[in-house]
N, C-alpha and C. Protein backbone atom coordinates (compact mmCIF):
# COMPACT_ATOMS: atom_id res chain seq x y z
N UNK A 1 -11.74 18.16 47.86
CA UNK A 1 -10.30 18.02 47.83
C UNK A 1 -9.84 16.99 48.86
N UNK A 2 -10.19 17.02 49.99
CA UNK A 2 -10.20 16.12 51.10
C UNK A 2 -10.31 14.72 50.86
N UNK A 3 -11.49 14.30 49.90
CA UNK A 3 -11.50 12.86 49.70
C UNK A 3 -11.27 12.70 48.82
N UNK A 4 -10.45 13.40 47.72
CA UNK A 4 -9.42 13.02 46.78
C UNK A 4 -8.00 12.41 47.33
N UNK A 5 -7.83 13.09 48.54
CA UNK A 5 -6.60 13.23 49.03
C UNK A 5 -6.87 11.78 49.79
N UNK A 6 -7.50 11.30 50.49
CA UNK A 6 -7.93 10.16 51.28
C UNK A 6 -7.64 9.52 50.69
N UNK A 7 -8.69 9.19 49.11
CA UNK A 7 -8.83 8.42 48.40
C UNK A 7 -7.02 7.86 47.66
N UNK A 8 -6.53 8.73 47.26
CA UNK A 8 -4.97 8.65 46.91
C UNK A 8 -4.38 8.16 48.18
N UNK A 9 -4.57 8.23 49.30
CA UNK A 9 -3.43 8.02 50.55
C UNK A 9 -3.96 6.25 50.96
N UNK A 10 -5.23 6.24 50.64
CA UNK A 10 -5.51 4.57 50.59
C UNK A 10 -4.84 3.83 49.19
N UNK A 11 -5.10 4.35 48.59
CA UNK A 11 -4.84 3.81 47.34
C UNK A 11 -3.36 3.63 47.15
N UNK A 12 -2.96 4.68 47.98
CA UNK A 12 -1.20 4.54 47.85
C UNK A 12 -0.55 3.17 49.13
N UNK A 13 -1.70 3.24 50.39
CA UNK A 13 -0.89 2.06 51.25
C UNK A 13 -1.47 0.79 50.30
N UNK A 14 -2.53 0.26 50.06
CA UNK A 14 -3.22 -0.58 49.21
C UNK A 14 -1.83 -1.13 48.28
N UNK A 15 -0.87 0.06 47.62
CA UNK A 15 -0.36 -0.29 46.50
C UNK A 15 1.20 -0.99 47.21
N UNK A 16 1.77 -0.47 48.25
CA UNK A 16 2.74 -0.67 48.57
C UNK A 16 2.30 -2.27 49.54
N UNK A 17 1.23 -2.71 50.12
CA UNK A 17 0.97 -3.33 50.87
C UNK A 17 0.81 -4.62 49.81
N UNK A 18 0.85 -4.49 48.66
CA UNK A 18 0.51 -5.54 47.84
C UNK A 18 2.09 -5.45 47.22
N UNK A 19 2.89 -4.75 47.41
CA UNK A 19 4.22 -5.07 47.24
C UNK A 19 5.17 -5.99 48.44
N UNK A 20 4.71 -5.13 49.70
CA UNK A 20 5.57 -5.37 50.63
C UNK A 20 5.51 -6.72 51.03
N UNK A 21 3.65 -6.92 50.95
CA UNK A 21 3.52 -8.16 52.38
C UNK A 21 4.06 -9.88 51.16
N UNK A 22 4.14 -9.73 50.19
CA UNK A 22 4.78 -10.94 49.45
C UNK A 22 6.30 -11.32 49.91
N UNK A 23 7.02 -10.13 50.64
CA UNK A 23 7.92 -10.53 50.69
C UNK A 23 8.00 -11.10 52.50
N UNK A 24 7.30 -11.58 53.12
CA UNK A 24 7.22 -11.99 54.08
C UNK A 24 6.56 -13.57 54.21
N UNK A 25 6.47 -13.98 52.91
CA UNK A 25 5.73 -15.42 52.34
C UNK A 25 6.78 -15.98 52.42
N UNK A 26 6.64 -17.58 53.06
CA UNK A 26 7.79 -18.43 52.72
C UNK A 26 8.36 -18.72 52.25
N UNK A 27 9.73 -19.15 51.54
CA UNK A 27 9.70 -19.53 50.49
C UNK A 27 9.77 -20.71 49.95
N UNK A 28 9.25 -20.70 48.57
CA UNK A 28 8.79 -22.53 48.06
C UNK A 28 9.96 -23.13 47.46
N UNK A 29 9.97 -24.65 48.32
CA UNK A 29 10.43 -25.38 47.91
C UNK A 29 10.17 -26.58 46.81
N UNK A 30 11.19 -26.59 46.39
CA UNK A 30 10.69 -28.08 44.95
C UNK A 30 10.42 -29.24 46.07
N UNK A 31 9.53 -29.86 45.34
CA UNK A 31 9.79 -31.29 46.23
C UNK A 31 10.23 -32.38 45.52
N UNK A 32 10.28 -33.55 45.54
CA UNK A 32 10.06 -35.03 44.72
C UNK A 32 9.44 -34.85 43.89
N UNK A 33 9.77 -35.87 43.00
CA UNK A 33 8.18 -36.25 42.36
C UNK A 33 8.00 -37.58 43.09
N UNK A 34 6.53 -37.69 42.97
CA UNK A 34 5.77 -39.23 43.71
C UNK A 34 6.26 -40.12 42.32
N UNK A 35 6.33 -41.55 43.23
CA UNK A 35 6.18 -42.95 42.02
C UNK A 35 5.45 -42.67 41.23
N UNK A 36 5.40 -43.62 40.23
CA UNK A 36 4.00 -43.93 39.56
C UNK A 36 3.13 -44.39 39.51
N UNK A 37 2.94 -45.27 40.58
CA UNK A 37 1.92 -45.92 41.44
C UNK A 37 0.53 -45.07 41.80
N UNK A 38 1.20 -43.79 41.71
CA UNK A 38 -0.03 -42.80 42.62
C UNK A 38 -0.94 -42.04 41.78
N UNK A 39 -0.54 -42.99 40.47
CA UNK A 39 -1.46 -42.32 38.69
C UNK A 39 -2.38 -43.12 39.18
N UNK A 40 -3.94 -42.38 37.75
CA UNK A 40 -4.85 -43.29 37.73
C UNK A 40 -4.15 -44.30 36.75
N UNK A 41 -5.24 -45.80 36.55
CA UNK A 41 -4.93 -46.16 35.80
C UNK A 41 -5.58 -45.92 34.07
N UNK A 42 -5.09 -45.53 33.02
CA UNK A 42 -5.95 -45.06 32.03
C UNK A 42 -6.03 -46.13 30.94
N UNK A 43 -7.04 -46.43 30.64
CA UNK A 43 -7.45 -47.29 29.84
C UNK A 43 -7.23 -47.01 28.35
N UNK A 44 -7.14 -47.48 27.58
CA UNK A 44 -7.18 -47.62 25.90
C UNK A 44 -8.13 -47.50 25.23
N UNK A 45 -8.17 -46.94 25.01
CA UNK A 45 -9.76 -45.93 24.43
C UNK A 45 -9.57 -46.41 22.95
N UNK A 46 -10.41 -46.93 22.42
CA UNK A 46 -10.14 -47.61 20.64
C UNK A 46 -9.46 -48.71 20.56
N UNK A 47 -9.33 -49.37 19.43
CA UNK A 47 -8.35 -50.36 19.12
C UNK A 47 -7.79 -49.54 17.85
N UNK A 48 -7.71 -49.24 16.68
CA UNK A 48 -6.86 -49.11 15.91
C UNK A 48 -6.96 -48.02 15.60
N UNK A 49 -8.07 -47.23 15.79
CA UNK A 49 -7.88 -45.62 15.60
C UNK A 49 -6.99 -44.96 16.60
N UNK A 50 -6.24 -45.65 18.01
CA UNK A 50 -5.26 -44.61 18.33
C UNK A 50 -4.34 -44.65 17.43
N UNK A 51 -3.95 -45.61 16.61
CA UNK A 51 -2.59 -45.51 16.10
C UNK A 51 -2.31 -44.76 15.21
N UNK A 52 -3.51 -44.04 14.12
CA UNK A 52 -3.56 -43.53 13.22
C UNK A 52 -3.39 -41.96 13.26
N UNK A 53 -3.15 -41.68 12.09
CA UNK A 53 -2.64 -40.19 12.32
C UNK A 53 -3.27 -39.46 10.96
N UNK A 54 -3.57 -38.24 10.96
CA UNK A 54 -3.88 -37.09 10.34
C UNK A 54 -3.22 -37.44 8.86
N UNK A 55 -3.73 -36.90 8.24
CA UNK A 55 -5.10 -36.71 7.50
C UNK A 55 -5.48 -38.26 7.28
N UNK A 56 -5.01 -39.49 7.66
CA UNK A 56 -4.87 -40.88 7.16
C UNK A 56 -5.98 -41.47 7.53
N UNK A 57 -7.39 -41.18 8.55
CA UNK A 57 -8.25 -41.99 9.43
C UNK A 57 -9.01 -42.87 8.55
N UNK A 58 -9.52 -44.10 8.89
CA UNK A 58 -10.29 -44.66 8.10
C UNK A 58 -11.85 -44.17 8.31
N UNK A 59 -12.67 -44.49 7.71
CA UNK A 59 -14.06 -43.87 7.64
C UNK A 59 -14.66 -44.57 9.04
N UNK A 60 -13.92 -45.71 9.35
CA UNK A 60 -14.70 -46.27 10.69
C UNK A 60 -14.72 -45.66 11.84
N UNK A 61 -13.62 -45.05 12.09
CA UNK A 61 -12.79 -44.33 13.55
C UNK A 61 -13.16 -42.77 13.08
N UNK A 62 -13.78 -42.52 11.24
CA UNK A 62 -14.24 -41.07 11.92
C UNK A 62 -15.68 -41.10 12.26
N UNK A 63 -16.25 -41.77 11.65
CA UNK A 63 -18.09 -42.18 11.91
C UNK A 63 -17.99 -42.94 13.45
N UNK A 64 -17.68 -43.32 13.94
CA UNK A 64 -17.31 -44.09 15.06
C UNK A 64 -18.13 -45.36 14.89
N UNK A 65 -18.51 -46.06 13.64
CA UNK A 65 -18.30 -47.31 13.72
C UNK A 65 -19.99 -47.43 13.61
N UNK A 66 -20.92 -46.51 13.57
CA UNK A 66 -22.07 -47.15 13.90
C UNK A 66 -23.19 -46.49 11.94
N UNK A 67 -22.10 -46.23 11.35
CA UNK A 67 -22.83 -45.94 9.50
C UNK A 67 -23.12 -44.70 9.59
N UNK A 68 -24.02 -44.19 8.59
CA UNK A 68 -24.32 -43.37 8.29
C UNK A 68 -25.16 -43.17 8.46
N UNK A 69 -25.77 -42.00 9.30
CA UNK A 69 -27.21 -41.42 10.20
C UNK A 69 -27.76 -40.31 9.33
N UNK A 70 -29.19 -40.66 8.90
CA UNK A 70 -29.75 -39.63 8.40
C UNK A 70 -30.24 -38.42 9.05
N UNK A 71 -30.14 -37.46 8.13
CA UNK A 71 -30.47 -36.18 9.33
C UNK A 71 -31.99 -35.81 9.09
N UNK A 72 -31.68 -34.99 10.69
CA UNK A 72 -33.72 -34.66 10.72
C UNK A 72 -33.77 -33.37 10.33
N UNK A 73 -34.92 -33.32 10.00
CA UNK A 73 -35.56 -31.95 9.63
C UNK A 73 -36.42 -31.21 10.27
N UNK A 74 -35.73 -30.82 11.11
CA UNK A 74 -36.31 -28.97 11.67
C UNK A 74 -37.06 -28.35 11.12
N UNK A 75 -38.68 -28.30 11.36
CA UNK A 75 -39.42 -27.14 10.80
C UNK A 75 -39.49 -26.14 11.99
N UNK A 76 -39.03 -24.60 11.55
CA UNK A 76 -39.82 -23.58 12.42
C UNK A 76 -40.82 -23.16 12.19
N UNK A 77 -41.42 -23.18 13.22
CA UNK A 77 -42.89 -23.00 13.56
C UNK A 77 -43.73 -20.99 13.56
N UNK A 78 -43.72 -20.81 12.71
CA UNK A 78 -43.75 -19.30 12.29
C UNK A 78 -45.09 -18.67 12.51
């Protein structure tokens, strides 16, 4: 009965202590936003497949340009 009772009297500061101590946190401020200077710079990935859109792609930009690859054949070894 004893370390039921323990067990509940921790469990009960545990619960209030995870209420209370948040309210003693600073509070946050917004800041700025930075320029845009402080981006990476991102490059252009493709030439004409960014422009394209769903369901429309040409067969080049979905194969990525290098044909049609035959597939291999997996034997398991039994």
């Amino acid at each position: 009965m004893i370390k039921i009772l323990s067990a509940l009297t921790v469990s009960t500061f545990i619960a209030s202590a995870l209420f209370i101590l948040p309210s003693f946190a600073p509070p946050v401020e917004a800041k700025p936003a930075l320029a845009k200077g402080d981006r990476l710079v991102s490059g252009v990935i493709g030439t004409n497949c960014a422009k394209q859109t769903w369901p429309n792609y040409s067969a080049s930009c979905l194969r990525g340009g290098a044909g049609i690859r035959e597939a291999r054949l997996i034997h398991a070894r039994g």
